[in-house]
N, C-alpha and C. Protein backbone atom coordinates (compact mmCIF):
# COMPACT_ATOMS: atom_id res chain seq x y z
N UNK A 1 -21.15 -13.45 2.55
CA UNK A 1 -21.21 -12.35 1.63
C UNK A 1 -20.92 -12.89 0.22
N UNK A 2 -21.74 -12.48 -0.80
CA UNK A 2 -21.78 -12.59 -2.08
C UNK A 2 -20.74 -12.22 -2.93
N UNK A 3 -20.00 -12.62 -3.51
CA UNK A 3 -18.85 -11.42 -4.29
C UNK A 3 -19.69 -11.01 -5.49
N UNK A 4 -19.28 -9.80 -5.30
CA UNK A 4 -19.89 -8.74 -6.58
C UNK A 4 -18.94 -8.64 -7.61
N UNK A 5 -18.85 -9.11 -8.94
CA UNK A 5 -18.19 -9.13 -10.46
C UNK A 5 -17.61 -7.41 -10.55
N UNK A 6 -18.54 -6.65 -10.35
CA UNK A 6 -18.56 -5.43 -10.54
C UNK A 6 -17.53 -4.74 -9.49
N UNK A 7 -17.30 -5.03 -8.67
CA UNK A 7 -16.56 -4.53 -7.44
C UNK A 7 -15.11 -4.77 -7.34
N UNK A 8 -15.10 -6.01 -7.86
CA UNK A 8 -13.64 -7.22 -8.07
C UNK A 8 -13.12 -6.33 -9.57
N UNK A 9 -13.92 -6.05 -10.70
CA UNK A 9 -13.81 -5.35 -12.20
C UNK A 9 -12.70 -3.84 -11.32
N UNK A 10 -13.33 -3.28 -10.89
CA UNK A 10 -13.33 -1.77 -10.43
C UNK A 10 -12.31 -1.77 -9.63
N UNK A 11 -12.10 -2.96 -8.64
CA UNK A 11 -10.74 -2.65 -7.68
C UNK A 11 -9.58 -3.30 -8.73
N UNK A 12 -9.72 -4.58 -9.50
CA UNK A 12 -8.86 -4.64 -10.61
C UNK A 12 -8.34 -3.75 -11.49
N UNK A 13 -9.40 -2.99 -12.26
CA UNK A 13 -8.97 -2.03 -12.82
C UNK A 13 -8.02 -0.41 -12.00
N UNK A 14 -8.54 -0.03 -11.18
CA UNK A 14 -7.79 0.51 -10.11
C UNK A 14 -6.60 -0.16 -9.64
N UNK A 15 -6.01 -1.11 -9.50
CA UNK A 15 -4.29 -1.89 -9.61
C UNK A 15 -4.15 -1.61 -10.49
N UNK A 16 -4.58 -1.85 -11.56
CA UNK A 16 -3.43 -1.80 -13.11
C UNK A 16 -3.53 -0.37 -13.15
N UNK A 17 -3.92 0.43 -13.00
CA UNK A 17 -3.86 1.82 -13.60
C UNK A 17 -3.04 2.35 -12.69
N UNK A 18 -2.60 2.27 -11.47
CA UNK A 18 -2.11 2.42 -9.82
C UNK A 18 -0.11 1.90 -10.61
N UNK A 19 -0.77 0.73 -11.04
CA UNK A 19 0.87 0.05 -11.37
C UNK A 19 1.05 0.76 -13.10
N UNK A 20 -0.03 0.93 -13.69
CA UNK A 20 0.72 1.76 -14.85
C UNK A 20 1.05 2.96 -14.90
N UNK A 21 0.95 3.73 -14.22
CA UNK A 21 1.06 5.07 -13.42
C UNK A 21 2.67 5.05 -13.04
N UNK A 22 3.28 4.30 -12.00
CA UNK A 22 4.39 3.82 -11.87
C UNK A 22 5.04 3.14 -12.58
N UNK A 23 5.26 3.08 -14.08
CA UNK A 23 6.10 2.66 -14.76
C UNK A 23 6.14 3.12 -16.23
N UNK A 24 4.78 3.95 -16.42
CA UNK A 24 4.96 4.73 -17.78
C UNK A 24 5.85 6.08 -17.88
N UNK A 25 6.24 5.97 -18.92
CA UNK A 25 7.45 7.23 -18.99
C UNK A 25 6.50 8.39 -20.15
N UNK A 26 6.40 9.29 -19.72
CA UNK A 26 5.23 9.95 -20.88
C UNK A 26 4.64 9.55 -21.87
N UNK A 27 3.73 8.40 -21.93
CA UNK A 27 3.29 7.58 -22.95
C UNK A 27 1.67 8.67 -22.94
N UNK A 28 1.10 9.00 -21.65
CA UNK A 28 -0.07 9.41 -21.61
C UNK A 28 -0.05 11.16 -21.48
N UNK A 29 -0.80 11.47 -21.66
CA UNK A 29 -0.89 13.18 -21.32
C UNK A 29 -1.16 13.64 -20.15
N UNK A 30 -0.55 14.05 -19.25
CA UNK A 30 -0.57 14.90 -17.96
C UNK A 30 -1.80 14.92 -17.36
N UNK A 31 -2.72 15.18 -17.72
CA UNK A 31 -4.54 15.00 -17.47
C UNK A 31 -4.60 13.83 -17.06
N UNK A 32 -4.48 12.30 -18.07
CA UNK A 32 -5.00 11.41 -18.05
C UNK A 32 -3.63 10.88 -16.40
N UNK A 33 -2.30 11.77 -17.01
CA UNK A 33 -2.00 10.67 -14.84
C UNK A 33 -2.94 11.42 -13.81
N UNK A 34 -3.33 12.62 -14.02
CA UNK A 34 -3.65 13.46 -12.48
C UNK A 34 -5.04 12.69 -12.54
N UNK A 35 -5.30 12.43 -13.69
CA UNK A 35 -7.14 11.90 -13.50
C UNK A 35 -6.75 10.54 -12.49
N UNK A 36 -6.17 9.41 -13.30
CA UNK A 36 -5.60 8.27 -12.93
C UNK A 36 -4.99 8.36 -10.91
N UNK A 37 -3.95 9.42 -10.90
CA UNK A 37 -3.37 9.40 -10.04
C UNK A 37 -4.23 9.43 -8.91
N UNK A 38 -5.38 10.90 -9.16
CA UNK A 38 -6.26 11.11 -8.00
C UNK A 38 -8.00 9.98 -7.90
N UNK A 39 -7.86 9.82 -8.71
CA UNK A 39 -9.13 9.02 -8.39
C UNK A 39 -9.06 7.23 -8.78
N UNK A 40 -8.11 6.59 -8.95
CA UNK A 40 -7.82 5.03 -9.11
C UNK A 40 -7.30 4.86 -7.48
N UNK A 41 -5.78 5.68 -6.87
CA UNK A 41 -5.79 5.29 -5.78
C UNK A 41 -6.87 5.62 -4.82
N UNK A 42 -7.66 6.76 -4.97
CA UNK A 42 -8.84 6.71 -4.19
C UNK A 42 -9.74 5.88 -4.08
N UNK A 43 -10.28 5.40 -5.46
CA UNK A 43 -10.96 3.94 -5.47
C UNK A 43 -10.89 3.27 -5.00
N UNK A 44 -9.00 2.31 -5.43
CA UNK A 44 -8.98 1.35 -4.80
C UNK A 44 -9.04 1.49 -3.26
N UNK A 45 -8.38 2.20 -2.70
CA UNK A 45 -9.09 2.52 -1.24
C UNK A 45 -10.46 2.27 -0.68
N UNK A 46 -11.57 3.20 -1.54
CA UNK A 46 -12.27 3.14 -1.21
C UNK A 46 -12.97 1.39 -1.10
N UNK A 47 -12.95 1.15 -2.05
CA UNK A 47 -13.30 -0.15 -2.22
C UNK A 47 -12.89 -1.33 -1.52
N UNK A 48 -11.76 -1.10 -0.78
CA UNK A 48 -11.06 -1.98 0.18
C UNK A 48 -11.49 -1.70 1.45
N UNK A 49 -12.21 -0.57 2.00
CA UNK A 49 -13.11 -0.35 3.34
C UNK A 49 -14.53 -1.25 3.00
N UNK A 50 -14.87 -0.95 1.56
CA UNK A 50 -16.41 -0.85 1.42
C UNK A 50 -16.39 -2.34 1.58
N UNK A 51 -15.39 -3.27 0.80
CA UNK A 51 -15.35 -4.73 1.20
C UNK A 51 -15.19 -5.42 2.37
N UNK A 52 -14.42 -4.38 3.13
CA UNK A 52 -14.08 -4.86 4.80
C UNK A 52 -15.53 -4.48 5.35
N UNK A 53 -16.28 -3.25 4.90
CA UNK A 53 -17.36 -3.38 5.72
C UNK A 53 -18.46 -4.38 5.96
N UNK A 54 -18.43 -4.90 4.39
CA UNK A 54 -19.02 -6.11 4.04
C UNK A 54 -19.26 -7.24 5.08
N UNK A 55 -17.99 -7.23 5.58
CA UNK A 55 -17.49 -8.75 6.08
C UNK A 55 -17.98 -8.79 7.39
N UNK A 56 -18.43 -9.78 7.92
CA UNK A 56 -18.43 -9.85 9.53
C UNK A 56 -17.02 -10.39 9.73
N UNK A 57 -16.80 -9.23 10.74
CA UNK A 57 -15.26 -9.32 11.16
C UNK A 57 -15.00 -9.71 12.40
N UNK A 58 -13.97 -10.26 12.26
CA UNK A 58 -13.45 -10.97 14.08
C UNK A 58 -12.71 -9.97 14.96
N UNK A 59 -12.26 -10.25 16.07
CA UNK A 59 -12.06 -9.17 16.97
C UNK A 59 -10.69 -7.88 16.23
N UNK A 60 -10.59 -7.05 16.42
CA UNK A 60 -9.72 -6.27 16.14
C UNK A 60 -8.15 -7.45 16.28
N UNK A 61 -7.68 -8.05 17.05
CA UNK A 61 -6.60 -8.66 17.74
C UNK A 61 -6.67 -9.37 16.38
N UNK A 62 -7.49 -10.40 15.90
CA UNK A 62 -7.34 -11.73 15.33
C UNK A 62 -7.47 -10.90 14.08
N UNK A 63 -8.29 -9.54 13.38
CA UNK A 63 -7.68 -9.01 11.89
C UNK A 63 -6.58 -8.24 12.08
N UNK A 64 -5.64 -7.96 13.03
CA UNK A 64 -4.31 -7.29 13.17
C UNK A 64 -3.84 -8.56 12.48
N UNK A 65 -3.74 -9.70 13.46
CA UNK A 65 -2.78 -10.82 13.27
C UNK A 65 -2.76 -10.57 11.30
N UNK A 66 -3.70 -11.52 11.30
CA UNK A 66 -3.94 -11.38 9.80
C UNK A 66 -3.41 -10.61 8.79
N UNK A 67 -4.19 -9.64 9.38
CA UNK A 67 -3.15 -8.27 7.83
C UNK A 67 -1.44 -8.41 8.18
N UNK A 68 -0.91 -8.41 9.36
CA UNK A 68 0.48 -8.08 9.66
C UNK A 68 1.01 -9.61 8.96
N UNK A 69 0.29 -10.99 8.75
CA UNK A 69 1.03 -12.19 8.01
C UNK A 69 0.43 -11.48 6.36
N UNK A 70 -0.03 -10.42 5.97
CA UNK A 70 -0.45 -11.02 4.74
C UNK A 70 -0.17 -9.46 4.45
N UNK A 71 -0.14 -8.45 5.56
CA UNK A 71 0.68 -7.41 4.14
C UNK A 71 2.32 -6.81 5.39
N UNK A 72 2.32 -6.87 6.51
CA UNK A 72 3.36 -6.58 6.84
C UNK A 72 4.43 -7.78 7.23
N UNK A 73 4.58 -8.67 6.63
CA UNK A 73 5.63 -9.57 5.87
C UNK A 73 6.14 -9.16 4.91
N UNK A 74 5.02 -9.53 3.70
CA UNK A 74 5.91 -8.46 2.57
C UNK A 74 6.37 -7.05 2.85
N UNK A 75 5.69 -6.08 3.51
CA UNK A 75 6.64 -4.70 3.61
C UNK A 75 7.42 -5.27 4.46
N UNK A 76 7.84 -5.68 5.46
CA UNK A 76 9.36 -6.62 6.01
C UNK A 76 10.37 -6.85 5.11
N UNK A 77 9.69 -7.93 4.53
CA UNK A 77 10.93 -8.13 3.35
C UNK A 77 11.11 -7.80 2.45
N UNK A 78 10.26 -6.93 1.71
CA UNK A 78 10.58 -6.26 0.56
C UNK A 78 11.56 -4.79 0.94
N UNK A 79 11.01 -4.18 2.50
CA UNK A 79 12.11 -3.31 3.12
C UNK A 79 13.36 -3.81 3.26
N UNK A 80 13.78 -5.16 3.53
CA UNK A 80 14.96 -5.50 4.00
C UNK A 80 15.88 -5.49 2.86
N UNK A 81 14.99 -6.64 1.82
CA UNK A 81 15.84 -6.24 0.50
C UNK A 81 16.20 -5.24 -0.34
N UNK A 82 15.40 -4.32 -0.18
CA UNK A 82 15.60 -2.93 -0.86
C UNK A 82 16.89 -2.36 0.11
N UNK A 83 16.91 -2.40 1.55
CA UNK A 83 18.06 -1.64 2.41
C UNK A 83 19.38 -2.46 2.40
N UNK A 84 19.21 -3.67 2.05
CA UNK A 84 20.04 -4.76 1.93
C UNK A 84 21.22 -4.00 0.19
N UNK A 85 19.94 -4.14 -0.89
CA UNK A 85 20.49 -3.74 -2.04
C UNK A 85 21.16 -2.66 -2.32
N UNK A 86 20.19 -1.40 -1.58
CA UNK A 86 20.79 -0.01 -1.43
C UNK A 86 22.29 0.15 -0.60
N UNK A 87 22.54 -0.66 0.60
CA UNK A 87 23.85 -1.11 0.93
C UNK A 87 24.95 -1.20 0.22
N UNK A 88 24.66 -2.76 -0.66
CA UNK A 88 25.36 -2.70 -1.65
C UNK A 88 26.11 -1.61 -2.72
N UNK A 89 25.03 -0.66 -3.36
CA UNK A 89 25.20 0.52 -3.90
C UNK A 89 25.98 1.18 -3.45
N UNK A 90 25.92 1.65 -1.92
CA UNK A 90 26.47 2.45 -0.82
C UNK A 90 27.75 2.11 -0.94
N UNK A 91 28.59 0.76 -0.76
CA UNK A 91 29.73 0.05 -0.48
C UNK A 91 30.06 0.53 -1.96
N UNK A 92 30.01 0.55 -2.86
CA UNK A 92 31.02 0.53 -4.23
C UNK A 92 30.54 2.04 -4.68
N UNK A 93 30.22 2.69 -4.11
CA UNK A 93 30.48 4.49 -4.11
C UNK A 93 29.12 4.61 -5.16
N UNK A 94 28.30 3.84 -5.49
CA UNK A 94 26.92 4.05 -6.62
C UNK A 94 25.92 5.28 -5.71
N UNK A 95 26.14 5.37 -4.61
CA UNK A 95 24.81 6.06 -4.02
C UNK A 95 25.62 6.36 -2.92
N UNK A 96 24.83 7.54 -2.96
CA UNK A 96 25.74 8.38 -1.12
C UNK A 96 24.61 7.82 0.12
N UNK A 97 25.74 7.58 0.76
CA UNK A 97 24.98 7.32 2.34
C UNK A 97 24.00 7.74 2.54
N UNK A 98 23.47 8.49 2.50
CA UNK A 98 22.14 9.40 2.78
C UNK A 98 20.82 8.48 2.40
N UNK A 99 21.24 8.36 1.53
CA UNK A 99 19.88 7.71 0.85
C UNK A 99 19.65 6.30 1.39
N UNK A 100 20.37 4.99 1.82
CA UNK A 100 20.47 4.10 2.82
C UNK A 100 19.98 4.46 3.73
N UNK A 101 20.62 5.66 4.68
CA UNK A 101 19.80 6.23 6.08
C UNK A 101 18.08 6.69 5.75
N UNK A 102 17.80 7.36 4.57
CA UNK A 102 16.89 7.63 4.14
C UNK A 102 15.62 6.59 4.16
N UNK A 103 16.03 5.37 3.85
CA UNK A 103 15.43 4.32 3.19
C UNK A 103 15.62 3.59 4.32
N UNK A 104 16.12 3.38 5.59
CA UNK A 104 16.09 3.18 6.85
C UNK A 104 15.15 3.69 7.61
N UNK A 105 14.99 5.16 7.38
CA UNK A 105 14.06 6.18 8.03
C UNK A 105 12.77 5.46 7.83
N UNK A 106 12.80 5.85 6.27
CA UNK A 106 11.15 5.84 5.51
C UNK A 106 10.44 4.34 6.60
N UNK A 107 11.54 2.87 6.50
CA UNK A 107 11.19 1.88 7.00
C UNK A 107 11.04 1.42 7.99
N UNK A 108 11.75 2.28 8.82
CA UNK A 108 11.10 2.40 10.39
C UNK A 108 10.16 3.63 10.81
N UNK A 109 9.54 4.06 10.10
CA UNK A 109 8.33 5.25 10.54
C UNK A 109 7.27 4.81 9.81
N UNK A 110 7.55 4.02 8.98
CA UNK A 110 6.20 3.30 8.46
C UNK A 110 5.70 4.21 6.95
N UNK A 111 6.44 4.83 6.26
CA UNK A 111 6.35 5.94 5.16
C UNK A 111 6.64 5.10 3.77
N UNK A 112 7.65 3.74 4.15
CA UNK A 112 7.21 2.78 3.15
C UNK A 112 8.87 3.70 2.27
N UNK A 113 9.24 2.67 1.94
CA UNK A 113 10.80 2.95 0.73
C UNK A 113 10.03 2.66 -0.34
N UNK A 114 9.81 3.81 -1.55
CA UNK A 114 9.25 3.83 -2.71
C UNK A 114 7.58 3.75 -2.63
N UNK A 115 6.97 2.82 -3.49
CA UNK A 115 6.11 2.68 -3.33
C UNK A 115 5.54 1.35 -2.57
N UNK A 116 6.13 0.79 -1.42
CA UNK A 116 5.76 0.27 -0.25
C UNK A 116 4.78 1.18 0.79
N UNK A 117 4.68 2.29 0.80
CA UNK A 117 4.14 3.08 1.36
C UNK A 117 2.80 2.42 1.79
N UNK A 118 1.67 1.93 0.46
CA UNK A 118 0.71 1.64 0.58
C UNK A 118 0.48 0.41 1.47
N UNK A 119 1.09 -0.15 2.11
CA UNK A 119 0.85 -1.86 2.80
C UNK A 119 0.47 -0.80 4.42
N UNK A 120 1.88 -0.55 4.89
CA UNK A 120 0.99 0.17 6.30
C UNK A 120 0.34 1.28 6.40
N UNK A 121 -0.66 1.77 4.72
CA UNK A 121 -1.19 2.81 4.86
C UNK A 121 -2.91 1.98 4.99
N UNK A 122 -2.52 0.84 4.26
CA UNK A 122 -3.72 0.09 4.25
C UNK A 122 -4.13 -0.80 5.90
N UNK A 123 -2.92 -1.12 6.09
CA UNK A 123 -2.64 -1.51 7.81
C UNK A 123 -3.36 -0.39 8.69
N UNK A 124 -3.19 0.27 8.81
CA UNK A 124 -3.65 1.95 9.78
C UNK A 124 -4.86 2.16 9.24
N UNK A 125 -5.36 2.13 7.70
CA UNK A 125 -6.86 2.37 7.41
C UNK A 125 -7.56 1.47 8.36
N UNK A 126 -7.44 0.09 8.01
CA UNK A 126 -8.51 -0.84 8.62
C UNK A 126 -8.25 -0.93 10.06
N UNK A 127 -7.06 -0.69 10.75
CA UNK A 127 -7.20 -0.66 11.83
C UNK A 127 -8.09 0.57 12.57
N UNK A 128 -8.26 2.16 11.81
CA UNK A 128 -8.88 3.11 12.58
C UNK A 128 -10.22 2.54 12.30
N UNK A 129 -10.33 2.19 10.91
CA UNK A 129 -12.35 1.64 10.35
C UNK A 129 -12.56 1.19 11.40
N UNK A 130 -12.10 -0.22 12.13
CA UNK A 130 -12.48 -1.19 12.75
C UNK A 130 -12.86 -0.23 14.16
N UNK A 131 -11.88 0.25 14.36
CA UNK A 131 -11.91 0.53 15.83
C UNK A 131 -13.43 1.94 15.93
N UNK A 132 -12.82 2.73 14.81
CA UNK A 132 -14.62 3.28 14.24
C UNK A 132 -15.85 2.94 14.45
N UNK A 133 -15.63 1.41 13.84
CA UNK A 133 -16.83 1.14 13.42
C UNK A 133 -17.30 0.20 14.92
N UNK A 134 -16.95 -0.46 15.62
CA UNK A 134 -16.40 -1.12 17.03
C UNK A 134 -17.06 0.30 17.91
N UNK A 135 -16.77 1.38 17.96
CA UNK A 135 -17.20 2.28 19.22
C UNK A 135 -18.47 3.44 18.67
N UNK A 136 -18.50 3.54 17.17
CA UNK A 136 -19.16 4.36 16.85
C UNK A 136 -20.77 3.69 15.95
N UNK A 137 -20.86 2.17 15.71
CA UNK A 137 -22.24 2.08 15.04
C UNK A 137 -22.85 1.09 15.67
């Protein structure tokens, strides 16, 4: 498969707007996040099936392996350190218990602490595509 300039432009631009979204403090007008909010993470989504469809893919088993070394590692450890840090907080009275158990929850149901959310939302997309696309074309 060919890489398309145009495709790589569009899912790029969809990250930065995804990550400036999450860190601007009213710099933009209310319109421009709901525009941003609802249709950049949709993009990049979309565009991350349309590339997997692209691909001749190996058995369901051998792209599990794969995604779980290359995005559920990092949600591993980026969960651990966040419950690790929030601990900390917990121990010197900064944050009530709750929110530790909270952030425990989120990381064992797969809901992602903050914006981790997206790694096993992208995990569960390609796993239903595959299995989709495997019984249904």
């Amino acid at each position: 498969m060919k890489r398309d300039a145009s495709i790589d432009i569009l899912k790029g631009w969809s990250i930065l707007t995804i990550m400036l979204l999450h860190y601007e403090k009213g710099i933009f007008p209310q319109y421009i996040n709901i525009w941003c909010g609802s249709f950049m993470v949709a993009a990049f989504y979309f565009l991350s099936g349309w590339i997997l469809s692209l691909k001749t893919l190996p058995t369901l088993q051998v792209h599990l392996a794969k995604r779980l070394r290359s995005l559920g590692i990092p949600y591993l450890t980026f969960s651990i350190l966040i419950c690790i840090f929030t601990f900390g907080l917990c121990v010197f009275d900064l944050l009530p218990w709750k929110i530790l158990l909270r952030d425990i929850w989120k990381f064992a149901t797969l809901r992602g602490i903050g914006t981790l959310w997206f790694l096993p939302a992208l995990i569960v997309g390609e796993i239903m595509f595959l299995l989709f696309k495997k019984h249904h074309l």
